[in-house]
Every structure is written in structure tokens, then in C-alpha cells.
N, C-alpha and C. Protein backbone atom coordinates (compact mmCIF):
# COMPACT_ATOMS: atom_id res chain seq x y z
N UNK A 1 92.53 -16.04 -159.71
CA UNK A 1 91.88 -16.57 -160.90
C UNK A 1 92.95 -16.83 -161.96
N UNK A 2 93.11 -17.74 -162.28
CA UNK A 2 93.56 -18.24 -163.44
C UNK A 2 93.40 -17.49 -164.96
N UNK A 3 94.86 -17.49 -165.82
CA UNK A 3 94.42 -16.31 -166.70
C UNK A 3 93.07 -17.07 -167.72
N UNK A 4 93.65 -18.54 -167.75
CA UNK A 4 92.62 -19.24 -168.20
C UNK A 4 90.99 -18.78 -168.01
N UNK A 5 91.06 -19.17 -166.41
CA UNK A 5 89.57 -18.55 -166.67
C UNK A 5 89.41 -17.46 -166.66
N UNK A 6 90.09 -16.50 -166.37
CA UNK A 6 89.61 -15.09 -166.27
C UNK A 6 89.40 -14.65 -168.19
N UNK A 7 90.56 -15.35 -169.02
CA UNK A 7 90.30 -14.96 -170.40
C UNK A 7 88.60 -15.79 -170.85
N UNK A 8 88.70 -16.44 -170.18
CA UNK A 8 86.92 -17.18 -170.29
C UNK A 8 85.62 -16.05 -170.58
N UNK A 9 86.22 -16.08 -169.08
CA UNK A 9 85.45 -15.10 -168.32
C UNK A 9 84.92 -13.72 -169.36
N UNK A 10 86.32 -13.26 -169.51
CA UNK A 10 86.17 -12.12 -170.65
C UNK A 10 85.35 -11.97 -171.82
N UNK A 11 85.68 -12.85 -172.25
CA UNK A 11 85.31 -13.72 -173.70
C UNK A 11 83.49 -13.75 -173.72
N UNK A 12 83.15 -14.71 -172.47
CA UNK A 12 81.54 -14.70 -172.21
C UNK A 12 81.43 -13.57 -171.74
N UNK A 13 81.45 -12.57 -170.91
CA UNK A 13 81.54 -11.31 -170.55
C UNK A 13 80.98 -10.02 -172.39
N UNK A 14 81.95 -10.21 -173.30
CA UNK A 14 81.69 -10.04 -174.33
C UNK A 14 80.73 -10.61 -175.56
N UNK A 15 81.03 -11.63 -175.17
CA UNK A 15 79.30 -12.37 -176.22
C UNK A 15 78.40 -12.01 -175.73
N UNK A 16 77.88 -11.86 -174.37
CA UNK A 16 76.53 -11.76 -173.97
C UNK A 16 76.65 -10.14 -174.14
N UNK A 17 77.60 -8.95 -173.51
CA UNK A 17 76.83 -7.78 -174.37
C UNK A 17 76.65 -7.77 -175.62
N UNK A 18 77.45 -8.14 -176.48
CA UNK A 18 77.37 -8.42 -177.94
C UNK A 18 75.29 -8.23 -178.53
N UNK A 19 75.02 -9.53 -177.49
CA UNK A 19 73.99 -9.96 -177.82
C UNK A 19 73.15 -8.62 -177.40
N UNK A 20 73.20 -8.05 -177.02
CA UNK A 20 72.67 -6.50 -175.96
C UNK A 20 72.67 -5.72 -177.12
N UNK A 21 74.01 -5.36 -177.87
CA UNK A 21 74.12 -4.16 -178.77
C UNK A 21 73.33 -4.52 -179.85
N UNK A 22 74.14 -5.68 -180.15
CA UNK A 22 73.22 -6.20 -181.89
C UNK A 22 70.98 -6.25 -181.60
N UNK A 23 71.10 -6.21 -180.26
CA UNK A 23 69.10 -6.15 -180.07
C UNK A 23 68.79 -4.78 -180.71
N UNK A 24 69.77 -3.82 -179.90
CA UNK A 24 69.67 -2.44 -180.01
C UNK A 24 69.69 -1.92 -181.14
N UNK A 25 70.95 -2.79 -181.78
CA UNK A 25 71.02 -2.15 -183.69
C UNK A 25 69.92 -2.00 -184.30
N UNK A 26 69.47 -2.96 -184.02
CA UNK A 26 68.45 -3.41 -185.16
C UNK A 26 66.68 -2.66 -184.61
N UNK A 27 67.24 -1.84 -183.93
CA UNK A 27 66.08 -0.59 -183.70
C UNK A 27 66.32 0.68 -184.33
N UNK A 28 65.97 0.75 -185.27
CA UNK A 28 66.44 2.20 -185.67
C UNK A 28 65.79 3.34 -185.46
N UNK A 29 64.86 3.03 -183.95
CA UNK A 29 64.59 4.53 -183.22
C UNK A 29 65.55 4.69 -181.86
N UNK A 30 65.97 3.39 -181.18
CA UNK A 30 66.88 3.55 -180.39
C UNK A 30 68.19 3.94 -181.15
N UNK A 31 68.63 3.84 -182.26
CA UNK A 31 69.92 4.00 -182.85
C UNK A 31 69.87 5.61 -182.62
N UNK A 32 68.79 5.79 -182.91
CA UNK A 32 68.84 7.40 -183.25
C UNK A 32 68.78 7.96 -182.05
N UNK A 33 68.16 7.61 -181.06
CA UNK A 33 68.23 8.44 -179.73
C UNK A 33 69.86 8.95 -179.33
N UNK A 34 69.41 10.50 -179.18
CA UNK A 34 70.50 11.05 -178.59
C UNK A 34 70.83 12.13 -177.35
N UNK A 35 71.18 12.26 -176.52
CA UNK A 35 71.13 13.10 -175.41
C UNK A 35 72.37 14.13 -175.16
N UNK A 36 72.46 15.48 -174.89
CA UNK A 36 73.78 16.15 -175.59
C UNK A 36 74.13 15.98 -173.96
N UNK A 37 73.26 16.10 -172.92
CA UNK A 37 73.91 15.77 -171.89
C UNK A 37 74.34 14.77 -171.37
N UNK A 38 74.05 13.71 -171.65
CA UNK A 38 74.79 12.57 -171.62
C UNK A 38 76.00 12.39 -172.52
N UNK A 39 76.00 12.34 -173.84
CA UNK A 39 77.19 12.11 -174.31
C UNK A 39 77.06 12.60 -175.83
N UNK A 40 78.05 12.89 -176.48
CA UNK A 40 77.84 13.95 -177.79
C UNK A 40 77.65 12.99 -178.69
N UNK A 41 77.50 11.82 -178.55
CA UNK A 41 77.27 10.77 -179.32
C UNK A 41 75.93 9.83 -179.13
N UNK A 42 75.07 9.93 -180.19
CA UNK A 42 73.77 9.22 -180.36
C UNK A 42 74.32 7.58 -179.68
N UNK A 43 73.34 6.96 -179.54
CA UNK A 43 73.25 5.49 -179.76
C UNK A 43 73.56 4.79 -180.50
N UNK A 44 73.15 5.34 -181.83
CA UNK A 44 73.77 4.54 -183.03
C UNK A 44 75.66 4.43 -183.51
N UNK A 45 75.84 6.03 -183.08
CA UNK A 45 77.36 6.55 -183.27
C UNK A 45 77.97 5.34 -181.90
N UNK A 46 78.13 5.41 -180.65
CA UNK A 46 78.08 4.61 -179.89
C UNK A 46 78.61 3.12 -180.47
N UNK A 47 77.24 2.30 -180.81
CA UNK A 47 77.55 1.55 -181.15
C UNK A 47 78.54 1.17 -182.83
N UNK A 48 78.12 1.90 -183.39
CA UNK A 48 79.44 1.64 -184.50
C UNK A 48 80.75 2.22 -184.02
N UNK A 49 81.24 2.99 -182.93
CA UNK A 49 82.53 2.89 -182.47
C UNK A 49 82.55 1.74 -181.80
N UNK A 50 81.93 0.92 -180.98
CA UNK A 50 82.02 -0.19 -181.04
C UNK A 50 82.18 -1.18 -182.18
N UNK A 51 81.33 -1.30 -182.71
CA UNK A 51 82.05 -2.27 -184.19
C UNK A 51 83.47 -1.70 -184.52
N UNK A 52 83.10 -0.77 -184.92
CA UNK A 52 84.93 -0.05 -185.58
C UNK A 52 86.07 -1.16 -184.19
N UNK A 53 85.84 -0.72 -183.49
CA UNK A 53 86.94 -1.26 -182.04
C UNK A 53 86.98 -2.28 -181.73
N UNK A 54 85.71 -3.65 -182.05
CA UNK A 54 85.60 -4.82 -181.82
C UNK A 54 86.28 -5.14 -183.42
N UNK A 55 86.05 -4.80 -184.25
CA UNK A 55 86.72 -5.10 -185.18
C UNK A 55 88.48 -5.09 -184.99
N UNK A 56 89.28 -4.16 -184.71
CA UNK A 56 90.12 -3.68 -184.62
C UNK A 56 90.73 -5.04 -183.71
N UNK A 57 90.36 -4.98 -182.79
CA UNK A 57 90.41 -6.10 -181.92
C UNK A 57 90.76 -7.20 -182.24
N UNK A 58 89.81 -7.94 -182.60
CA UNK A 58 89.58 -9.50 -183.69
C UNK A 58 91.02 -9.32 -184.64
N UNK A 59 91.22 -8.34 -185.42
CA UNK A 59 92.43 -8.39 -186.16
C UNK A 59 93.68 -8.65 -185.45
N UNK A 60 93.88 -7.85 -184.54
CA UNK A 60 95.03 -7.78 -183.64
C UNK A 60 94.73 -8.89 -182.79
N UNK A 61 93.79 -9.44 -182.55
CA UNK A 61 93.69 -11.15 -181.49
C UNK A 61 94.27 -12.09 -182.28
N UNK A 62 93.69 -11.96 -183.71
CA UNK A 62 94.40 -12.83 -184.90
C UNK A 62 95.98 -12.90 -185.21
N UNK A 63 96.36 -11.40 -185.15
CA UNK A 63 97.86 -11.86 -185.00
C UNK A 63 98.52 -12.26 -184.01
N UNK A 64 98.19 -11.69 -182.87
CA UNK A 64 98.78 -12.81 -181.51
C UNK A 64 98.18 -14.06 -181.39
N UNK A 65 97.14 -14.68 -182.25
CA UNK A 65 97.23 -16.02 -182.29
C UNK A 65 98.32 -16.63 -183.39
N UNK A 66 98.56 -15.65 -183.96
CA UNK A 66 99.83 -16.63 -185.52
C UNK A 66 101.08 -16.42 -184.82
N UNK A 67 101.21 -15.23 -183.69
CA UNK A 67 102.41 -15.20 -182.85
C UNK A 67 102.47 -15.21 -181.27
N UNK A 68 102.25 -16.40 -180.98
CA UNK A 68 101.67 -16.69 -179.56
C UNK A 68 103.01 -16.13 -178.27
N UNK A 69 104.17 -16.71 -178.89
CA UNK A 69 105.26 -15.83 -177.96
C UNK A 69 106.06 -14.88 -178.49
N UNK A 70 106.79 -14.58 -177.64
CA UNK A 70 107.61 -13.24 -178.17
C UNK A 70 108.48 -13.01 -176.85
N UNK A 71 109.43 -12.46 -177.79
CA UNK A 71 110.82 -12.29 -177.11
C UNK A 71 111.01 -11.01 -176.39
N UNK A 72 110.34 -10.34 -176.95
CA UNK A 72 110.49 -8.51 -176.42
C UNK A 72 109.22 -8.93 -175.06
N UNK A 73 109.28 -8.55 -174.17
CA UNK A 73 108.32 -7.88 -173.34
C UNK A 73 107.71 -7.02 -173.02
N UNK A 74 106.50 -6.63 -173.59
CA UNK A 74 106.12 -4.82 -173.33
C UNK A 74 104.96 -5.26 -172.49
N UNK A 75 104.70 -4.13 -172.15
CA UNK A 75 103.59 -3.80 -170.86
C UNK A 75 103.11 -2.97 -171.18
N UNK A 76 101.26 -2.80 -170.44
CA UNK A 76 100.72 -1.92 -170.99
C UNK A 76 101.12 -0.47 -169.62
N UNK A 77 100.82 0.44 -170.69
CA UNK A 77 101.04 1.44 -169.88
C UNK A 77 100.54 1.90 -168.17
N UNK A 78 100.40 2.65 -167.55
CA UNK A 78 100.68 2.99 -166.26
C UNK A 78 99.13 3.19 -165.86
N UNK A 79 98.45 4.12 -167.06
CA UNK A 79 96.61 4.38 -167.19
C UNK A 79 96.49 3.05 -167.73
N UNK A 80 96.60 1.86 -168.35
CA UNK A 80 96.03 0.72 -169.03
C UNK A 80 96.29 -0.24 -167.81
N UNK A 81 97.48 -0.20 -167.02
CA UNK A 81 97.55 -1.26 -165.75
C UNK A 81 96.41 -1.17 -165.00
N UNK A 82 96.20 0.60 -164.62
CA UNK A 82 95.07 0.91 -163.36
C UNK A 82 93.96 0.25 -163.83
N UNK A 83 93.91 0.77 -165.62
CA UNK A 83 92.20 0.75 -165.63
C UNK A 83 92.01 -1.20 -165.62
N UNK A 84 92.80 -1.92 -166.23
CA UNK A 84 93.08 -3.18 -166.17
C UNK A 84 92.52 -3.76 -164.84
N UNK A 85 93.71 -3.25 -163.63
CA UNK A 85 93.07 -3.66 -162.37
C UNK A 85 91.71 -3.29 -161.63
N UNK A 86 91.49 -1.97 -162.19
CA UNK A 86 90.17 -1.50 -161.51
C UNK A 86 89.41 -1.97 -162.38
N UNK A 87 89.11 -2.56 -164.10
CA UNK A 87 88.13 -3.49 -164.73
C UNK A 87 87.49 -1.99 -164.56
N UNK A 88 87.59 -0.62 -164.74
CA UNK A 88 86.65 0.21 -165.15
C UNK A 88 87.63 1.60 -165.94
N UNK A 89 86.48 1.86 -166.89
CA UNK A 89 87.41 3.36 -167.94
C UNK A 89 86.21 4.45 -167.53
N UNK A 90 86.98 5.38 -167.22
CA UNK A 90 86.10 6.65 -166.42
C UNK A 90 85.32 7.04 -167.85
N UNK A 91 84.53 7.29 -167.49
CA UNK A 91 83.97 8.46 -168.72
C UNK A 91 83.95 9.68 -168.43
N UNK A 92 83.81 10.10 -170.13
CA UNK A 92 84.49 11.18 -170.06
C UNK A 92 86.20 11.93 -170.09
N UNK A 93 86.82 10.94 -170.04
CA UNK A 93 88.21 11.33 -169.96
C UNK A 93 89.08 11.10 -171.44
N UNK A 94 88.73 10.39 -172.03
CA UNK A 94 89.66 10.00 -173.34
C UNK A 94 88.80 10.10 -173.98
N UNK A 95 90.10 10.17 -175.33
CA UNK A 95 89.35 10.45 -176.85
C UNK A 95 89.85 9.28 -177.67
N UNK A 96 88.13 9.29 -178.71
CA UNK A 96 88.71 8.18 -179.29
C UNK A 96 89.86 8.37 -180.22
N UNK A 97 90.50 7.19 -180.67
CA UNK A 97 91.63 7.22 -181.68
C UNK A 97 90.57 7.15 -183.29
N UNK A 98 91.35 8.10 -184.04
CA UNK A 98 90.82 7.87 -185.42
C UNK A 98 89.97 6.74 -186.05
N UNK A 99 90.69 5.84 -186.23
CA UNK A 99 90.10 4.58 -186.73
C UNK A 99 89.09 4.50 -186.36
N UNK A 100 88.43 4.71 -184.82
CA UNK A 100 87.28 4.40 -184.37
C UNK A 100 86.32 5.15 -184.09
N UNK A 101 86.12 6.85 -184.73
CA UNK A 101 85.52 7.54 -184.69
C UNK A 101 84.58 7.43 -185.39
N UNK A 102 82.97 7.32 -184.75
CA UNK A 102 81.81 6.88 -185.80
C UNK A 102 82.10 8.32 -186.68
N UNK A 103 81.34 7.74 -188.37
CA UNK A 103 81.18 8.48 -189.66
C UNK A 103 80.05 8.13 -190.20
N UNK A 104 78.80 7.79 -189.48
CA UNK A 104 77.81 7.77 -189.94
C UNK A 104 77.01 6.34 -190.53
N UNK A 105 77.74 5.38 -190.06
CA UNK A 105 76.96 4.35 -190.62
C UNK A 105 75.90 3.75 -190.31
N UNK A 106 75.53 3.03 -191.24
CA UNK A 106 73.85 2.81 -191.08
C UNK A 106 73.60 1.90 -189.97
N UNK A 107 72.49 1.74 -189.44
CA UNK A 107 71.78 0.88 -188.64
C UNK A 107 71.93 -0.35 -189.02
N UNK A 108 71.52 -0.44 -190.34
CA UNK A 108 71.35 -2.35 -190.84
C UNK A 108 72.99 -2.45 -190.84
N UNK A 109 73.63 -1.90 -191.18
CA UNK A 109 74.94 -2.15 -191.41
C UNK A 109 75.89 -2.53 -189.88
N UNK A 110 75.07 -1.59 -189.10
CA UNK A 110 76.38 -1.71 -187.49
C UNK A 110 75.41 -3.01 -187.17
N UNK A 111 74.59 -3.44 -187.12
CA UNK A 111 73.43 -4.46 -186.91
C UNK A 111 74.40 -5.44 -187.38
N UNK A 112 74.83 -5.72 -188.67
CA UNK A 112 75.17 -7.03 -189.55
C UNK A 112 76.46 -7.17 -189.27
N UNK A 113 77.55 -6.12 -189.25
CA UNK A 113 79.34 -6.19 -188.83
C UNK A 113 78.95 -6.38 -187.29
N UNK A 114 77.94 -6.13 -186.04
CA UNK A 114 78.15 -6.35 -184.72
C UNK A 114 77.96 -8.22 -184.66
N UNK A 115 77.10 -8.53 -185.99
CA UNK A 115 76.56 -9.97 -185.39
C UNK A 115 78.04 -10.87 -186.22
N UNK A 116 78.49 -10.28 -187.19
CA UNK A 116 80.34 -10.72 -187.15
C UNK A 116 80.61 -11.06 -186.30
N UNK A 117 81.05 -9.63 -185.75
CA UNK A 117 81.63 -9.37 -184.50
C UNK A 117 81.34 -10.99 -183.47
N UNK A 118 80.37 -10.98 -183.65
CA UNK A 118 79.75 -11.82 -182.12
C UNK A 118 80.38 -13.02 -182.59
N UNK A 119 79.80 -13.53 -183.88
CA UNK A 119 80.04 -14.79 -184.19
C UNK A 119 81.47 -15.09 -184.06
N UNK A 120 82.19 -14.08 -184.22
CA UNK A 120 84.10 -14.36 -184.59
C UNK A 120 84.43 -14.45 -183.14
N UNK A 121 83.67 -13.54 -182.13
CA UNK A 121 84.33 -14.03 -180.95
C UNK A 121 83.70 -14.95 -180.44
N UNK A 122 82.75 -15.60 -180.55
CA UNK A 122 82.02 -16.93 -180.40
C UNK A 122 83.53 -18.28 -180.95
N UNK A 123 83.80 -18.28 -182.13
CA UNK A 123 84.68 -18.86 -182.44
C UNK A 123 86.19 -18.98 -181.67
N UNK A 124 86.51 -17.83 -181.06
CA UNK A 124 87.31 -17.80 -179.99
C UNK A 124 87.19 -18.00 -179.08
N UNK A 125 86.57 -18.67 -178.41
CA UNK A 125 86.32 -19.57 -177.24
C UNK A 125 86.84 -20.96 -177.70
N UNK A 126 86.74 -21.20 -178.98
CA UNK A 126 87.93 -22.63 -178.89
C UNK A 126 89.26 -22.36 -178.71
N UNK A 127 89.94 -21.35 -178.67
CA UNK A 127 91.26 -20.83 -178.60
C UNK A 127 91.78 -20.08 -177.37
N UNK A 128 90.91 -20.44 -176.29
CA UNK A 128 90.83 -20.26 -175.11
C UNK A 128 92.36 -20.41 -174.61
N UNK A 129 92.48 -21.75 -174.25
CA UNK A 129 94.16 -21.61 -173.95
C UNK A 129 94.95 -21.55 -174.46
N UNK A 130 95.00 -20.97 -175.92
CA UNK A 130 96.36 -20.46 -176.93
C UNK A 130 96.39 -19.19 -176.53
N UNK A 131 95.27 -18.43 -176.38
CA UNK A 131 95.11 -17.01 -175.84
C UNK A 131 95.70 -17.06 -174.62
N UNK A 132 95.33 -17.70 -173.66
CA UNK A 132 95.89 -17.45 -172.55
C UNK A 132 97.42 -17.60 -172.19
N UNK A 133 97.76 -18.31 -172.68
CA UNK A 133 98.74 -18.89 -172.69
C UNK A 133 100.19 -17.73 -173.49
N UNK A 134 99.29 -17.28 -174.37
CA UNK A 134 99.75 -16.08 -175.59
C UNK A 134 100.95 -15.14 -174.55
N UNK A 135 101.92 -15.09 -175.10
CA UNK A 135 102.77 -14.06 -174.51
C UNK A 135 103.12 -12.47 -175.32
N UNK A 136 102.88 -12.84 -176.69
CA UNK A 136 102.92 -11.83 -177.15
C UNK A 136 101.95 -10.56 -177.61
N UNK A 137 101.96 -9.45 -177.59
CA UNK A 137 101.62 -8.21 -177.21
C UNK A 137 101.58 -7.38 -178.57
N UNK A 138 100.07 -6.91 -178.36
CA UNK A 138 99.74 -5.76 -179.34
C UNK A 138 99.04 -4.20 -179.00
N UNK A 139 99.71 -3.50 -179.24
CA UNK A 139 99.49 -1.88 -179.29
C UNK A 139 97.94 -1.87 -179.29
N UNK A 140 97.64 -0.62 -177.99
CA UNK A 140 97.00 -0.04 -178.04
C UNK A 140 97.09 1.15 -177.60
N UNK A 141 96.43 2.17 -178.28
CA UNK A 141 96.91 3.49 -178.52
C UNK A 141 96.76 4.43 -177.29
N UNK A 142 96.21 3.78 -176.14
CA UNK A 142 96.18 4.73 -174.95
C UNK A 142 96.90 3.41 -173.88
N UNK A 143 96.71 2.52 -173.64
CA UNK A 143 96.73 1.20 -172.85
C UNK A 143 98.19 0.78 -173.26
N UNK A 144 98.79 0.99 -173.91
CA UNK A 144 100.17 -0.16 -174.19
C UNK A 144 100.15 -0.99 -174.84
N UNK A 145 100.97 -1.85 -174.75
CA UNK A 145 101.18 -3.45 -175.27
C UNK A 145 100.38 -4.45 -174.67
N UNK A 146 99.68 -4.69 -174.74
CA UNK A 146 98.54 -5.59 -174.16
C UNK A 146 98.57 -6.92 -174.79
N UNK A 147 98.91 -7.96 -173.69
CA UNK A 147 98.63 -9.51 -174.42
C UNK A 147 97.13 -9.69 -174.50
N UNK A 148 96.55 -10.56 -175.36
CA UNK A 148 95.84 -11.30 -175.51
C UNK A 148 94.89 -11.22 -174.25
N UNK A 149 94.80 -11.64 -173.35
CA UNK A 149 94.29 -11.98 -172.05
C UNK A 149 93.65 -10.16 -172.00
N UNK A 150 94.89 -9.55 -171.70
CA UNK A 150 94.66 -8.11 -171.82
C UNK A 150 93.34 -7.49 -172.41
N UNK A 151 93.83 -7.81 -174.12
CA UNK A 151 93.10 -7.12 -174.69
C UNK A 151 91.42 -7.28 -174.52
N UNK A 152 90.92 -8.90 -173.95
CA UNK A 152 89.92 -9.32 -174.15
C UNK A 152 89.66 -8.45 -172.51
N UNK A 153 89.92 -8.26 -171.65
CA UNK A 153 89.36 -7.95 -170.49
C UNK A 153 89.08 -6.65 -170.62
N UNK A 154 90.33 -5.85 -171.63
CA UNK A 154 89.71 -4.34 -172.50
C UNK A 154 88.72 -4.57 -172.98
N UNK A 155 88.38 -5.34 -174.02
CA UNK A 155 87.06 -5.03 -174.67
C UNK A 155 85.68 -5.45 -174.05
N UNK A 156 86.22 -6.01 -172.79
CA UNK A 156 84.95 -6.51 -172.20
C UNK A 156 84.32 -4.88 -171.20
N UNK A 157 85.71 -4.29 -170.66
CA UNK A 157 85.74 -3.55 -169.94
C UNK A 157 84.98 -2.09 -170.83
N UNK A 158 85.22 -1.95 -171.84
CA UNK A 158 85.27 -0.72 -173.15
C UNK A 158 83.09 -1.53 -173.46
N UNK A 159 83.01 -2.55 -173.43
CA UNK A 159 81.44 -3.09 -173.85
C UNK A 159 80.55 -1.96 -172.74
N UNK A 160 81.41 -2.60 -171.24
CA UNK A 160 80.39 -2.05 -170.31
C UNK A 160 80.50 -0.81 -170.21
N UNK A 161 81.52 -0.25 -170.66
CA UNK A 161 81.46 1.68 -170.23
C UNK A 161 80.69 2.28 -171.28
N UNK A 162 80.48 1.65 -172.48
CA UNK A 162 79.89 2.21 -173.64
C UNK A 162 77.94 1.82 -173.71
N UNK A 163 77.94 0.56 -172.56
CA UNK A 163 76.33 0.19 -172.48
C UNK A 163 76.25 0.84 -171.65
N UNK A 164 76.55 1.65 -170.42
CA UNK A 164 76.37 2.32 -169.00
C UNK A 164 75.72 3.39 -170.23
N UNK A 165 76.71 4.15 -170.91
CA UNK A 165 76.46 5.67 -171.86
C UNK A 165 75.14 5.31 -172.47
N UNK A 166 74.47 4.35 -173.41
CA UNK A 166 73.80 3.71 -173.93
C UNK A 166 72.77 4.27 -173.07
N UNK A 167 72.82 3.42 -172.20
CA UNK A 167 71.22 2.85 -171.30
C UNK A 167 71.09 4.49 -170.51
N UNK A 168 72.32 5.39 -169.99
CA UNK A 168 71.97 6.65 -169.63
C UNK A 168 71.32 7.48 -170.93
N UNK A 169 71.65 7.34 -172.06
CA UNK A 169 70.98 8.60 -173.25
C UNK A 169 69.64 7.77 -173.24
N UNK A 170 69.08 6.33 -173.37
CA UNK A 170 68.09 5.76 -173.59
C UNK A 170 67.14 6.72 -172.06
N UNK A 171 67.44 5.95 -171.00
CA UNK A 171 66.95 6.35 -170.02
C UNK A 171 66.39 8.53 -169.55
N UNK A 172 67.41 9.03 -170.45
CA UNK A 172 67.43 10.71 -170.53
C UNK A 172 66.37 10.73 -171.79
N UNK A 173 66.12 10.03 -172.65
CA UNK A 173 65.35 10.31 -173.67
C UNK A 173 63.76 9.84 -173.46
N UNK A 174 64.52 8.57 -172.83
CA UNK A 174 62.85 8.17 -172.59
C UNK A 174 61.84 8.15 -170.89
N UNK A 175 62.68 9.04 -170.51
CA UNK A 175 62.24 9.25 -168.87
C UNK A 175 62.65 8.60 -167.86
């Protein structure tokens, strides 16, 4: 597959959960559902570490679009290659990084920054082959240096491990 389409791929991969979380936001009895055996984090917490991280994202996509090549070569790390190739992040094993630790925000609020979210990467689908094409590389705090291409197959990959958690506390709460 072509990085072309595979960054496609990613990209729609991510709008359509997008469209999944932002349904969910905007329930504020599913926000609140929480299951301690499933995961120490409600639904709502969940999804605003998502916003926090899709945000994070979009910023750092933005600067490897103002700096498409680069001279240094970094690679993502040794756990960011595997999980890269296997397209899956175990749960349960990592912690989040600061920045993206939910602090309580509201429902209408992760609701209104997720449908951002959507729309900004909606807009990146015209930038399809600058992305792909992108050689240069931005930090991530467990994964490495991740190009562009990278990062989007992370966040597509980070959507589905966080809706699997989702739909298990929904499913533990509601039978």
C-alpha cells in the first residue's frame, strides 16, 4: 500500500470514529458511565483524553506541514515500530503523558473541541500528499519521532483502543 493511500486510509479511519465519539459526547449519561473493572476511567474522562491527544496531534501535523522535509532522520522507537506494524496498543500497559490526562471537563465542552477536532481533520484530507510525502518527524513521548503518515496511523490506532475501552465500560454497565 502506498503511503499515499494508507495516510488516506488513516485519515478516513479517524473521521468516521470521530463521528462515534462526538454521538457519545453529547450523552451525558453515557459520558458518565463508568466501570472500575474495565478501566479507571469513566467514558467521559476517556473521551476528553482523546480530545486533549487529537488536539496535540493537529498541532504537531501543523508543524510538519510548515516543515515537510528534514535533514536529521529519526525513527520511532522499537515499542512505536511494533505497535505501528501490528496497527494495535495493548491495553493496559502505558500511561498517559501529562498533557493528556483527563481533569474533568465537561460534556458540552469535550462534545464541541471533538467536533473541532473532526472538522480540522476533515480539512486534512486536502493535504493528503504533502503529508505523505512529509519527511519530517515529530516526538512522541512513548513512540519516537514519527512522520506525518506515522502519526495519523497512531491516532487512528489510539481512536480504536480507546472505543474497544468505551463500548467494554458501556457494555459492563449496561449488560
Amino acid at each position: 500500500m502506498s503511503k499515499t493511500t494508507s495516510t488516506k486510509k488513516s485519515l478516513q479511519g479517524i473521521v468516521s470514529s470521530l463521528g462515534y465519539l462526538i454521538e457519545l459526547a453529547g450523552q451525558p449519561e453515557a459520558v458518565r458511565q463508568e466501570s472500575t473493572t474495565v478501566s479507571g476511567w469513566s467514558v467521559g474522562q476517556h473521551l476528553e483524553h482523546l480530545t486533549l491527544s487529537d488536539e496535540l496531534t493537529l498541532e504537531g501535523l501543523s508543524n510538519l506541514l510548515s516543515r515537510p522535509g528534514s535533514t536529521t532522520p529519526r525513527q520511532p522507537t522499537l515499542v512505536g515500530r511494533i505497535c505501528l506494524w501490528a496497527g494495535y496498543i495493548p491495553r493496559g500497559r502505558g500511561k498517559a503523558p501529562k498533557g493528556v490526562v483527563p481533569q474533568g471537563m465537561p460534556g458540552q465542552e469535550i462534545h464541541d473541541r471533538l467536533t473541532a477536532v473532526r472538522e480540522k481533520f476533515v480539512e486534512l484530507e486536502a493535504s493528503v500528499e504533502t503529508l505523505a510525502s512529509s519527511t519530517a518527524t515529530q516526538p512522541h513521548p512513548v513512540f519516537g519521532h514519527l512522520d506525518a503518515c506515522q502519526w495519523l496511523r497512531f491516532t487512528d490506532m489510539h481512536h480504536h483502543h480507546h472505543q474497544k475501552i468505551i463500548r467494554d465500560i458501556v457494555r459492563s454497565v449496561n449488560g
